[in-house]
C-alpha atoms as a PDB file:
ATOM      1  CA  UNK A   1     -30.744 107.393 124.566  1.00  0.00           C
ATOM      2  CA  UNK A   2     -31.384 103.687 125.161  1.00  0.00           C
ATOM      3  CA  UNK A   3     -30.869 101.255 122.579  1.00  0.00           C
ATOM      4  CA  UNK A   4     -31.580  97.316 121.998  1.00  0.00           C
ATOM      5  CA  UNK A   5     -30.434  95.148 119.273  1.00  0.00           C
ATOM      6  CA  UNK A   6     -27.629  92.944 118.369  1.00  0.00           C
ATOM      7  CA  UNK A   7     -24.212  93.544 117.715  1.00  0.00           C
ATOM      8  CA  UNK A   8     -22.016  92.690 114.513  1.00  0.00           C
ATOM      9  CA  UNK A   9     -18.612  92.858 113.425  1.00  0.00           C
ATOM     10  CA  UNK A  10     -18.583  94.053 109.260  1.00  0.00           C
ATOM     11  CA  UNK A  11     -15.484  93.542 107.681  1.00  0.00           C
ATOM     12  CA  UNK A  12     -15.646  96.926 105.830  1.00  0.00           C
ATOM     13  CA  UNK A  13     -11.779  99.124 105.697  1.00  0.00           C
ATOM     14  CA  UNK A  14     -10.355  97.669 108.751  1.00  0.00           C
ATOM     15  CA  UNK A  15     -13.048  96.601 110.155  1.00  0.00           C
ATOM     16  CA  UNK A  16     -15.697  98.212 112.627  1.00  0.00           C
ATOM     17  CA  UNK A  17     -18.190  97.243 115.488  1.00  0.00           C
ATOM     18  CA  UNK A  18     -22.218  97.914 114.509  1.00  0.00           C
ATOM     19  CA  UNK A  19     -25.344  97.260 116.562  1.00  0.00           C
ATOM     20  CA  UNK A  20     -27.832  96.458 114.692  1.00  0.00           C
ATOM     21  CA  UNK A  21     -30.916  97.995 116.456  1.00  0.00           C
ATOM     22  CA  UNK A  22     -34.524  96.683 117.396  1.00  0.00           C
ATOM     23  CA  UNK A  23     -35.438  99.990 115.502  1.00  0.00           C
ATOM     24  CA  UNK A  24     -34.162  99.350 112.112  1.00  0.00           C
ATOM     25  CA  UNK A  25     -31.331 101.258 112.348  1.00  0.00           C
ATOM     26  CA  UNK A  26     -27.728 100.433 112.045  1.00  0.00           C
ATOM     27  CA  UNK A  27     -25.458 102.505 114.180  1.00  0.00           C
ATOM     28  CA  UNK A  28     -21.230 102.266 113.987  1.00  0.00           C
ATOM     29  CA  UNK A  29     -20.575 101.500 118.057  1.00  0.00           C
ATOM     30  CA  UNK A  30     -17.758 103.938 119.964  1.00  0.00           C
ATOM     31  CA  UNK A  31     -17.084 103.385 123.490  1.00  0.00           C
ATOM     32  CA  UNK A  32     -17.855 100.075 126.013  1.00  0.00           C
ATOM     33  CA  UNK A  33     -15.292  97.985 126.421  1.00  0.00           C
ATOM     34  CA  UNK A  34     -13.764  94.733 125.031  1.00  0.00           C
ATOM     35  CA  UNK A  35     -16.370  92.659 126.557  1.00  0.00           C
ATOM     36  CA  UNK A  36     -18.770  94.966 124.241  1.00  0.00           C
ATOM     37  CA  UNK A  37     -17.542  93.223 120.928  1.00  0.00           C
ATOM     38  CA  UNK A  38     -18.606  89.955 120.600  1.00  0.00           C
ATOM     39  CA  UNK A  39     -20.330  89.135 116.996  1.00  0.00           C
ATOM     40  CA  UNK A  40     -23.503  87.999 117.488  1.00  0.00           C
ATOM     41  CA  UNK A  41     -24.239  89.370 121.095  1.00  0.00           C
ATOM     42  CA  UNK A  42     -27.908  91.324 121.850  1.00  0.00           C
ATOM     43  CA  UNK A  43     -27.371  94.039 124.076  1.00  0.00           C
ATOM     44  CA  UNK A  44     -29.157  96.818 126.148  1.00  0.00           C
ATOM     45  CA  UNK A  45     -27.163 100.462 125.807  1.00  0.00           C
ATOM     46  CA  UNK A  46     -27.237 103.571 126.822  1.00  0.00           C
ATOM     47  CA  UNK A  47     -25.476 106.222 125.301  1.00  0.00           C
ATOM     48  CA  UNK A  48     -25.636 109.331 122.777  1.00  0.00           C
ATOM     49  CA  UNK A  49     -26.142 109.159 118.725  1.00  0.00           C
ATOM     50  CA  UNK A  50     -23.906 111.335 117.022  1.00  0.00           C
ATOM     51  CA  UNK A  51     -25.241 111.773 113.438  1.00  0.00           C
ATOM     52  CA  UNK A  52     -23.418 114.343 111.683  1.00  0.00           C
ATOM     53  CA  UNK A  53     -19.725 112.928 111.981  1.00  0.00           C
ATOM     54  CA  UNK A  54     -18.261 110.822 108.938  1.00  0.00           C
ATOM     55  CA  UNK A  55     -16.561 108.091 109.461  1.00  0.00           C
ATOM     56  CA  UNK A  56     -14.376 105.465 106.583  1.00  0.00           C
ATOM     57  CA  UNK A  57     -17.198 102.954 107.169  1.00  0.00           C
ATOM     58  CA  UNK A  58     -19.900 104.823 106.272  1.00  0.00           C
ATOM     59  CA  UNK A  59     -22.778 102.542 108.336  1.00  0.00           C
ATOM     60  CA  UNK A  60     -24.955 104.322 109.676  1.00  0.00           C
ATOM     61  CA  UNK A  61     -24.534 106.745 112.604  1.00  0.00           C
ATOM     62  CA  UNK A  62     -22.167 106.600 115.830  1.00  0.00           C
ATOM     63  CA  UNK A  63     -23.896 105.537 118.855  1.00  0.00           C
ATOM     64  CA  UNK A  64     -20.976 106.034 122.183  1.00  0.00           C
ATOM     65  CA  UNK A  65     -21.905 103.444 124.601  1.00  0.00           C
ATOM     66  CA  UNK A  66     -22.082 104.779 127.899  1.00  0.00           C
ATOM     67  CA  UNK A  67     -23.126 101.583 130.068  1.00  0.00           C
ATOM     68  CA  UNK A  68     -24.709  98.545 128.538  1.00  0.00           C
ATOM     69  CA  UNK A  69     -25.787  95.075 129.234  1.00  0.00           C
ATOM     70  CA  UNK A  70     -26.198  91.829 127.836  1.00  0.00           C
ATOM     71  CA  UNK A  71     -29.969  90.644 127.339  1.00  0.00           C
END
């Protein structure tokens, strides 16, 4: 799946890593790298949405990067 929108650091628990997609959906990032998380940042990704695990932050669901790019 390919995925567009900007990504966000929430300070929710200990903190997690969201993109905040061009499709109105907020999904709790896994994988990339460092480079990845910077607040603020759009992005391009491709990856796969995992929807049925829980996680402590509760956001929305996981989206592992598999490549990406900054737009």
């Amino acid at each position: 799946m390919k995925l567009t929108g900007r990504v966000v650091f929430r300070d929710i628990e200990t903190g997690v890593w969201v993109l905040e997609g061009d499709d109105g959906t907020t999904y709790q990032l896994a994988g990339g790298d460092r480079k990845l998380k910077k607040d603020g940042q759009r992005i391009e990704a491709e990856g796969i949405v995992d929807g049925d695990t829980l996680t402590s932050a509760m956001v929305g669901p996981i989206f592992h990067v598999s490549t990406y790019r900054f737009v």
